[in-house]
N, C-alpha and C. Protein backbone atom coordinates (compact mmCIF):
# COMPACT_ATOMS: atom_id res chain seq x y z
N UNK A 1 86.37 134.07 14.94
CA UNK A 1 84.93 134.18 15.08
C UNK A 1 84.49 135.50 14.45
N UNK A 2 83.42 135.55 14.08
CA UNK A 2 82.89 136.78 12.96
C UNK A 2 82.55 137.38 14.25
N UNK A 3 82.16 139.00 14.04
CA UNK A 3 81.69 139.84 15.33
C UNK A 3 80.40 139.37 15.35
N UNK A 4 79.11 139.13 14.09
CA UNK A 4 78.13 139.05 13.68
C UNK A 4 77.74 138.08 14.40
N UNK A 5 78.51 136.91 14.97
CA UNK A 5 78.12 135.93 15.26
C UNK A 5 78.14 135.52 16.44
N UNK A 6 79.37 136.40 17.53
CA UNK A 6 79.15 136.94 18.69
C UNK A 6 78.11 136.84 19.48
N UNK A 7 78.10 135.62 20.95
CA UNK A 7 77.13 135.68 21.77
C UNK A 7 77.12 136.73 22.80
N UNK A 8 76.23 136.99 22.84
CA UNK A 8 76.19 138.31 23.83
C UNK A 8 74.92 137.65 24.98
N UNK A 9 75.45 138.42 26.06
CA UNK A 9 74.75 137.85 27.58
C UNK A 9 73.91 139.14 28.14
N UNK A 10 73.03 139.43 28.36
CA UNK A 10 72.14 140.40 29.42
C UNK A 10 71.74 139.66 30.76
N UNK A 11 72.76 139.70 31.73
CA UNK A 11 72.87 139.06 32.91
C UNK A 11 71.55 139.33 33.67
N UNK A 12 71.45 140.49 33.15
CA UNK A 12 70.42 141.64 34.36
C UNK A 12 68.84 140.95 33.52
N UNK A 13 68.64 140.53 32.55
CA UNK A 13 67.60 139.48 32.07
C UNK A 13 67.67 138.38 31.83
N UNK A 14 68.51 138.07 32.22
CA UNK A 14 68.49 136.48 31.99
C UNK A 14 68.35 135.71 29.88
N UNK A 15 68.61 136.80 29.36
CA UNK A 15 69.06 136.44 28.15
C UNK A 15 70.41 136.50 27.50
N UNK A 16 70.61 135.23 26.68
CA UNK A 16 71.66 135.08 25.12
C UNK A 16 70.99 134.92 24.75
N UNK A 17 72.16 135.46 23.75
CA UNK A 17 71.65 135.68 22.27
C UNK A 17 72.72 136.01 21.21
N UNK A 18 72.37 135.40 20.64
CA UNK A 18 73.40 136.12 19.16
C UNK A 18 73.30 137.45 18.71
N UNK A 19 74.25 138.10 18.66
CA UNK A 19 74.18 139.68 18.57
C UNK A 19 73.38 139.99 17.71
N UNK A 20 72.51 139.72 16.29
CA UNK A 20 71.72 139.44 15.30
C UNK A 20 70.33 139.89 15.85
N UNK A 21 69.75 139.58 17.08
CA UNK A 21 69.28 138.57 17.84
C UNK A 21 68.54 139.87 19.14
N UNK A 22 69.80 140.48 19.68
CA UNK A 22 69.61 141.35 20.42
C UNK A 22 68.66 142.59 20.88
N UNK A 23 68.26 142.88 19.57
CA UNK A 23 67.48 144.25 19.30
C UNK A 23 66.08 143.74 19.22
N UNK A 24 65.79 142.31 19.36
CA UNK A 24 64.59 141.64 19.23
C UNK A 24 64.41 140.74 21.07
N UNK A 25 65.70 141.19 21.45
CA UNK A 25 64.86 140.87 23.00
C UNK A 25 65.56 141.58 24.34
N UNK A 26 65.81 143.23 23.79
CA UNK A 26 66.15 144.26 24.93
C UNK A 26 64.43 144.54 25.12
N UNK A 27 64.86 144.76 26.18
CA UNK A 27 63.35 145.15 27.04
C UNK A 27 63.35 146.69 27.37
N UNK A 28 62.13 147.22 26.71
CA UNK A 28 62.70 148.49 27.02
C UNK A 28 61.64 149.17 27.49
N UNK A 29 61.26 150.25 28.47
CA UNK A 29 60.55 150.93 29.07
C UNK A 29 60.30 152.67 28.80
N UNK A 30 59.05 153.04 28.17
CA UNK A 30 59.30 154.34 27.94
C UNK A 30 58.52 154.95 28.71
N UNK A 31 59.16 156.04 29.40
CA UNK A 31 58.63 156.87 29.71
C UNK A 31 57.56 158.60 29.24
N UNK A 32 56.61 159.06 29.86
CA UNK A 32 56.53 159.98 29.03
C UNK A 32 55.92 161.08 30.51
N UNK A 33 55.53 162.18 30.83
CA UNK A 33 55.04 162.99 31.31
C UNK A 33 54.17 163.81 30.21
N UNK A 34 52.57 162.92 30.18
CA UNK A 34 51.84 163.05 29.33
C UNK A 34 50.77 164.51 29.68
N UNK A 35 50.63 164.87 30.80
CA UNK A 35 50.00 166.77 31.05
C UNK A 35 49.00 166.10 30.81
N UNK A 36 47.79 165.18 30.95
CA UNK A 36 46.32 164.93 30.22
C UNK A 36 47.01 163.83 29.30
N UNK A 37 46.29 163.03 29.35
CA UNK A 37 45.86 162.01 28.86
C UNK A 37 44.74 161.48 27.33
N UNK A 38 43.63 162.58 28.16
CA UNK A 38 42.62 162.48 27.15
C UNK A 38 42.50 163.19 25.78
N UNK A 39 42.39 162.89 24.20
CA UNK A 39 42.68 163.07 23.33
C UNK A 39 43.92 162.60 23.28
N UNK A 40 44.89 161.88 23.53
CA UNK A 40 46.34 162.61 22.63
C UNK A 40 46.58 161.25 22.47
N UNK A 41 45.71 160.10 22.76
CA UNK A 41 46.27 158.73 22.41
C UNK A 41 46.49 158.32 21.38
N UNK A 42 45.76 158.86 19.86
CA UNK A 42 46.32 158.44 18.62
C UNK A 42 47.36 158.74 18.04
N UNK A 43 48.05 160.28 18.51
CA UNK A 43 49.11 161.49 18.34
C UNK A 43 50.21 159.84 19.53
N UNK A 44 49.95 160.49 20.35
CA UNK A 44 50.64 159.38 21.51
C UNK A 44 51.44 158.16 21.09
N UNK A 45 50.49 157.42 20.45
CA UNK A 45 50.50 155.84 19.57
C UNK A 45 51.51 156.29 18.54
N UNK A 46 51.42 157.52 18.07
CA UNK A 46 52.19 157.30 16.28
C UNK A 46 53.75 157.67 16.80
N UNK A 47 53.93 158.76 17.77
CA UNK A 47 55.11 159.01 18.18
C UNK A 47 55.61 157.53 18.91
N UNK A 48 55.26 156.63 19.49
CA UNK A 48 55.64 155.49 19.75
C UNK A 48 56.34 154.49 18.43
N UNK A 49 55.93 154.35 17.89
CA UNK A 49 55.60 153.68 16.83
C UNK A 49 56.98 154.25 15.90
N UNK A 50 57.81 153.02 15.11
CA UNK A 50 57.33 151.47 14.85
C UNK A 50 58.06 150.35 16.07
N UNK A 51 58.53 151.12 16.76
CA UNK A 51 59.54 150.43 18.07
C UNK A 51 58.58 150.60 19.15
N UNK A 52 57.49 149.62 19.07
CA UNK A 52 56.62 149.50 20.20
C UNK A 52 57.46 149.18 21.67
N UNK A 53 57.26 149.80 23.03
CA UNK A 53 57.90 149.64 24.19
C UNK A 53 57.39 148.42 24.66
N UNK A 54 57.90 147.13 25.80
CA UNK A 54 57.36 146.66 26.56
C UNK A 54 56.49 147.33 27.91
N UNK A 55 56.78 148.41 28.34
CA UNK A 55 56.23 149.11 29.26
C UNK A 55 56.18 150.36 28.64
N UNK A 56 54.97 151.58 28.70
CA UNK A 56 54.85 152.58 29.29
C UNK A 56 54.16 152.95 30.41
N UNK A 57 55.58 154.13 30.56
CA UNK A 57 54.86 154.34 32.15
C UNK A 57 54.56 156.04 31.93
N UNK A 58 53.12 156.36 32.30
CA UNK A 58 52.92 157.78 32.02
C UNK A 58 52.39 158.51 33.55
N UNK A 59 52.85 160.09 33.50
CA UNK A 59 52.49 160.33 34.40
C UNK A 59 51.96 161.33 34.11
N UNK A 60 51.18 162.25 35.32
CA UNK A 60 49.95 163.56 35.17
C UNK A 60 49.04 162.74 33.99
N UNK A 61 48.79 161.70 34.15
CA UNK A 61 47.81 161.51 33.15
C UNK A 61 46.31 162.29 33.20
N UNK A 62 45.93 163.01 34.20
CA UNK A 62 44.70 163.67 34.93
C UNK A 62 43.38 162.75 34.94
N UNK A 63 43.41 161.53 34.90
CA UNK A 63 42.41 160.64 34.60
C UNK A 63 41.99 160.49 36.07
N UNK A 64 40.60 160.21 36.44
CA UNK A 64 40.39 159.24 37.51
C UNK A 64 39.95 157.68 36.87
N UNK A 65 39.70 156.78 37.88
CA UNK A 65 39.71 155.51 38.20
C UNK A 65 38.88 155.32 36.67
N UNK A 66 37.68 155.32 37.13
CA UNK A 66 36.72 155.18 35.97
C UNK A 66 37.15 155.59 34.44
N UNK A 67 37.75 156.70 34.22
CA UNK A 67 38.67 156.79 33.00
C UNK A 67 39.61 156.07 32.63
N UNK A 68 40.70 156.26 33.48
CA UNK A 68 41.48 155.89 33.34
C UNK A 68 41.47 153.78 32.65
N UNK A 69 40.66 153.10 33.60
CA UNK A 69 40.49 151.81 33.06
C UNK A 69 39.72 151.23 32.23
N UNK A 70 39.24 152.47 31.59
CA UNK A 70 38.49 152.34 29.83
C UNK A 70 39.29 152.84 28.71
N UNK A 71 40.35 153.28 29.12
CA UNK A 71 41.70 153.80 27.82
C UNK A 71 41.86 152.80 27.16
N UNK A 72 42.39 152.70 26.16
CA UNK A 72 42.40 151.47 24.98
C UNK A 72 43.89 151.87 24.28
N UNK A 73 44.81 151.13 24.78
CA UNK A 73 45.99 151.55 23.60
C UNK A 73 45.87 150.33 23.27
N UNK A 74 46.24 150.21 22.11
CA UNK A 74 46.19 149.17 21.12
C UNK A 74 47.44 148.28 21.66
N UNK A 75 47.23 147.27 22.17
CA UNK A 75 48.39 146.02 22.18
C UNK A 75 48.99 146.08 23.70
N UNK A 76 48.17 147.04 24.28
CA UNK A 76 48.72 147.28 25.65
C UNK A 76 47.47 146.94 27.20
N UNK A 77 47.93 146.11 27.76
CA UNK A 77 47.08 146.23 29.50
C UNK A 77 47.42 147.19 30.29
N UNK A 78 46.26 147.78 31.28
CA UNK A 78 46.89 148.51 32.16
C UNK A 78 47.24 147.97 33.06
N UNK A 79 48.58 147.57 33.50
CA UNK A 79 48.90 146.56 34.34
C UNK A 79 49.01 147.62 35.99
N UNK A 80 49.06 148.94 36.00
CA UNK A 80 48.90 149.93 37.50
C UNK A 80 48.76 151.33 37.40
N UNK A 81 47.90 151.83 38.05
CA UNK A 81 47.48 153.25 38.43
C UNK A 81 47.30 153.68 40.08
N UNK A 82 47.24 154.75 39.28
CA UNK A 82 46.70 155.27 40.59
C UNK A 82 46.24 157.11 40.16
N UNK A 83 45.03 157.22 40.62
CA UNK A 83 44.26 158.51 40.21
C UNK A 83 44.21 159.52 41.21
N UNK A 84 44.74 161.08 41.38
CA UNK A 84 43.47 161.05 42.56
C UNK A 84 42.45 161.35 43.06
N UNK A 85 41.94 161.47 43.89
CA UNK A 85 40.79 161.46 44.40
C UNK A 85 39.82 162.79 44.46
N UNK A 86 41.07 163.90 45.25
CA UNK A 86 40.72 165.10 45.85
C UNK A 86 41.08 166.33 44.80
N UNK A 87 42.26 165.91 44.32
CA UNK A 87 42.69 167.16 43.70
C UNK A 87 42.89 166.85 42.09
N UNK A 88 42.69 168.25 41.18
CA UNK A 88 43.09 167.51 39.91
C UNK A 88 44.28 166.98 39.17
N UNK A 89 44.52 166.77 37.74
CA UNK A 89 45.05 166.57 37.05
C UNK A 89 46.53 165.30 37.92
N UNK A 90 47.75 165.22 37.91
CA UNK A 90 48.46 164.19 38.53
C UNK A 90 48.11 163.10 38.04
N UNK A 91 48.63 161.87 38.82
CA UNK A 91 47.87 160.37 38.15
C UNK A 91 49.30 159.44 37.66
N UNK A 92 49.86 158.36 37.79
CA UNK A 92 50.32 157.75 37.52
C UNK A 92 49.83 156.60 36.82
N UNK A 93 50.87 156.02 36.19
CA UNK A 93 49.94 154.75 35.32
C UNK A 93 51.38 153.51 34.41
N UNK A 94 50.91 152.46 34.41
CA UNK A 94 52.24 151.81 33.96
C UNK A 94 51.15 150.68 32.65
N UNK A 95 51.19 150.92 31.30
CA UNK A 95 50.62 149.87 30.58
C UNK A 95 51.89 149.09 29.85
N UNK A 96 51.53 148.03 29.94
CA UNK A 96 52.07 146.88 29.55
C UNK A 96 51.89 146.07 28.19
N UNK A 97 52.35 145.83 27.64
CA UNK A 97 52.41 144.92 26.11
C UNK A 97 51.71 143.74 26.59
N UNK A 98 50.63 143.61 25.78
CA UNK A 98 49.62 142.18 26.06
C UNK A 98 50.01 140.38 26.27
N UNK A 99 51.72 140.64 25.80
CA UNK A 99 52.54 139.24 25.80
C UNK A 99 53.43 139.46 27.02
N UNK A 100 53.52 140.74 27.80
CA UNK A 100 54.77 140.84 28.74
C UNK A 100 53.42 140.00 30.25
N UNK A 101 54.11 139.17 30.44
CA UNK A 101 53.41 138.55 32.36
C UNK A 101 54.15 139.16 32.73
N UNK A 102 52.98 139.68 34.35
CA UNK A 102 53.44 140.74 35.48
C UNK A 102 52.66 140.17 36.08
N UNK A 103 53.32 140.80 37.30
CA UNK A 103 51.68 141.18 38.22
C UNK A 103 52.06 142.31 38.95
N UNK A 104 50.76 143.02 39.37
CA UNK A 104 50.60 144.07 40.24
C UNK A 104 51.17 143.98 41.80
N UNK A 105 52.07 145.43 41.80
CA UNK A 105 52.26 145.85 43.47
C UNK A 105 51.42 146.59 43.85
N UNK A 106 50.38 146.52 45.08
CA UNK A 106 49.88 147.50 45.48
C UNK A 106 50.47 148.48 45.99
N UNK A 107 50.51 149.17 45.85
CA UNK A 107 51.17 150.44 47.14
C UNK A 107 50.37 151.62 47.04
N UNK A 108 49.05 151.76 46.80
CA UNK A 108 48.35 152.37 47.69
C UNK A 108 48.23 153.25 48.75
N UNK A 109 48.57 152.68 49.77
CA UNK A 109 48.83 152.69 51.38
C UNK A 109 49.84 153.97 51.33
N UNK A 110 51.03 153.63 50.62
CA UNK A 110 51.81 154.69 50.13
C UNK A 110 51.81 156.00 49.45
N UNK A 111 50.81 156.28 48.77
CA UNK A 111 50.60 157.26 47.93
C UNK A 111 49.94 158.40 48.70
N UNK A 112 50.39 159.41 48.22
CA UNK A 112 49.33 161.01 49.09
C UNK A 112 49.66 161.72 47.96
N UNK A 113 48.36 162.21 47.54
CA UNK A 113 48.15 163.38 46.41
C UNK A 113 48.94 164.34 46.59
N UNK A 114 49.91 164.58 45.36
CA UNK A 114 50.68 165.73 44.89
C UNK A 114 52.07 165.55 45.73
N UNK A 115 52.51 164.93 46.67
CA UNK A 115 53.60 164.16 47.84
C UNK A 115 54.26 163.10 47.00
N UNK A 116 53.47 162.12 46.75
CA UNK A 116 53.97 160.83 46.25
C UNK A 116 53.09 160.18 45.19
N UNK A 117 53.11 159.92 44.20
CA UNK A 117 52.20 159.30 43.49
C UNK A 117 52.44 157.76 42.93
N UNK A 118 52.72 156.86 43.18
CA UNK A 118 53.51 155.80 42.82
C UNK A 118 52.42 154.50 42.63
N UNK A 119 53.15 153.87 41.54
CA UNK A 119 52.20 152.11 41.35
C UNK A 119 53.94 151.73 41.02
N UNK A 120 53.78 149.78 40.95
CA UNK A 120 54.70 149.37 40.69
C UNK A 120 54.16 148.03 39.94
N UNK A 121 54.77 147.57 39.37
CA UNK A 121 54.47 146.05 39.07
C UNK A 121 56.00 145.49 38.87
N UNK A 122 55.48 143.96 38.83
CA UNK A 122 56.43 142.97 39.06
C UNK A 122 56.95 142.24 37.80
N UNK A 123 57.94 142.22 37.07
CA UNK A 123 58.50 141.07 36.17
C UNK A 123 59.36 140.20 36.49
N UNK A 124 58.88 139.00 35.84
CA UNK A 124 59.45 137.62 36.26
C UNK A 124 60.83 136.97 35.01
N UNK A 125 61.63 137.73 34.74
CA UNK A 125 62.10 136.92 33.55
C UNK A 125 62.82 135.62 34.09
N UNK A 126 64.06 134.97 32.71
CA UNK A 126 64.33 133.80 33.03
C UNK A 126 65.03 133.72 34.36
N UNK A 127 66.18 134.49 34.70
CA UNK A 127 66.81 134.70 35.67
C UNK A 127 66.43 135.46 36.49
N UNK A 128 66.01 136.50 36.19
CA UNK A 128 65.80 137.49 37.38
C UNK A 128 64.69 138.07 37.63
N UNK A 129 63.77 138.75 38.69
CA UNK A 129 62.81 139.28 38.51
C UNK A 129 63.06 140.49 38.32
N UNK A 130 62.33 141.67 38.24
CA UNK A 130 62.51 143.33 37.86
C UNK A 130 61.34 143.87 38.24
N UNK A 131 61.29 144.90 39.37
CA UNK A 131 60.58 145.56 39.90
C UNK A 131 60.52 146.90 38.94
N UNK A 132 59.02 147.78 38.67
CA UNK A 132 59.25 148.87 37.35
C UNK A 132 58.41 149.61 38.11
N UNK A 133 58.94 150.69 38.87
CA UNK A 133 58.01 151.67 39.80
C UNK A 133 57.55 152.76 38.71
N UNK A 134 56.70 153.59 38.92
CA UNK A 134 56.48 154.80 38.25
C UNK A 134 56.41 155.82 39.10
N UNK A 135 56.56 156.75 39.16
CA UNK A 135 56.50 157.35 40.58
C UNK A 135 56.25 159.44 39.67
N UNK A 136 55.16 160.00 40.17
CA UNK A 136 55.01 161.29 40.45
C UNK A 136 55.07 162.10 41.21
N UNK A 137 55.82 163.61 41.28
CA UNK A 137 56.00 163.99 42.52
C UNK A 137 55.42 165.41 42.25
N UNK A 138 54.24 166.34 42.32
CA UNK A 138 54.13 167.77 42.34
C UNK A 138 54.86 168.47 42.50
N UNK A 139 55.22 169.82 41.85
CA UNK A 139 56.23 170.64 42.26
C UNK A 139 56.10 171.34 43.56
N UNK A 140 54.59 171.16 43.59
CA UNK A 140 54.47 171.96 44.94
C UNK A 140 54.28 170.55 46.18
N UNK A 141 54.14 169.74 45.63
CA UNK A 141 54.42 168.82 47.18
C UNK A 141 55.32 168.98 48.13
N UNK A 142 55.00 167.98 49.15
CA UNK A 142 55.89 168.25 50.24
C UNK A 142 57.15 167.49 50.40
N UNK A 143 58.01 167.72 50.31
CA UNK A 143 59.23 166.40 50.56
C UNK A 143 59.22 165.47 52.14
């Protein structure tokens, strides 16, 4: 058997594939600790780019609610946030590729400014599902 031609298994997604094949359906998630948000999305976009992620998940984005769900990355939903309220800058956020289905975890209930900052959403692949938390923690929070 040629190596080239080699089926390869991703148990943990529920895909084969021919090794050929592979680099066109790893799922991959980037992270960034973005300090602000506002301005740096075109700078943002090009450092991404040409290996668009299925998920980014950014944090300290400093956005609230109302900002935050008028951002526009090109090819991406905001599939979870969370802003806050009282104090500045912080902020979690998870956008999604416009072909990846999810759905939203609330956890809300969970979150306390500069302590915990967390959203999650849900993926459904063939085999398995995959939970993708984002989670912020202040240096000066409390453990």
């Amino acid at each position: 058997m040629n190596c080239n031609d080699e089926t390869i298994s991703s148990p943990g997604l529920g895909l084969t594939a021919n090794r050929k094949e592979v680099d066109r359906q790893t799922f991959t998630i980037y992270h960034q600790n973005i300090h602000g948000l506002n301005g740096k999305i075109d700078e943002f976009m090009v450092s991404l780019a040409p290996e668009m992620p299925h998920l980014i998940c950014l944090t300290e984005h400093h956005l609230k609610y109302n900002e935050i769900d008028v951002v526009h990355i090109p090819n991406y939903n905001l599939g979870a946030r969370y802003c806050r309220t009282n104090l500045k800058c912080g902020g979690v956020g998870i956008f999604i590729h416009k072909n990846t289905k999810y759905s939203n975890i609330n956890l809300l209930n969970y979150c306390k400014e500069q302590d915990i900052e967390i959203v999650a959403i849900k993926l459904k692949f063939a085999v398995k599902k995959v939970i993708v938390l984002c989670v912020y923690r202040a240096p000066g929070g409390k453990l």
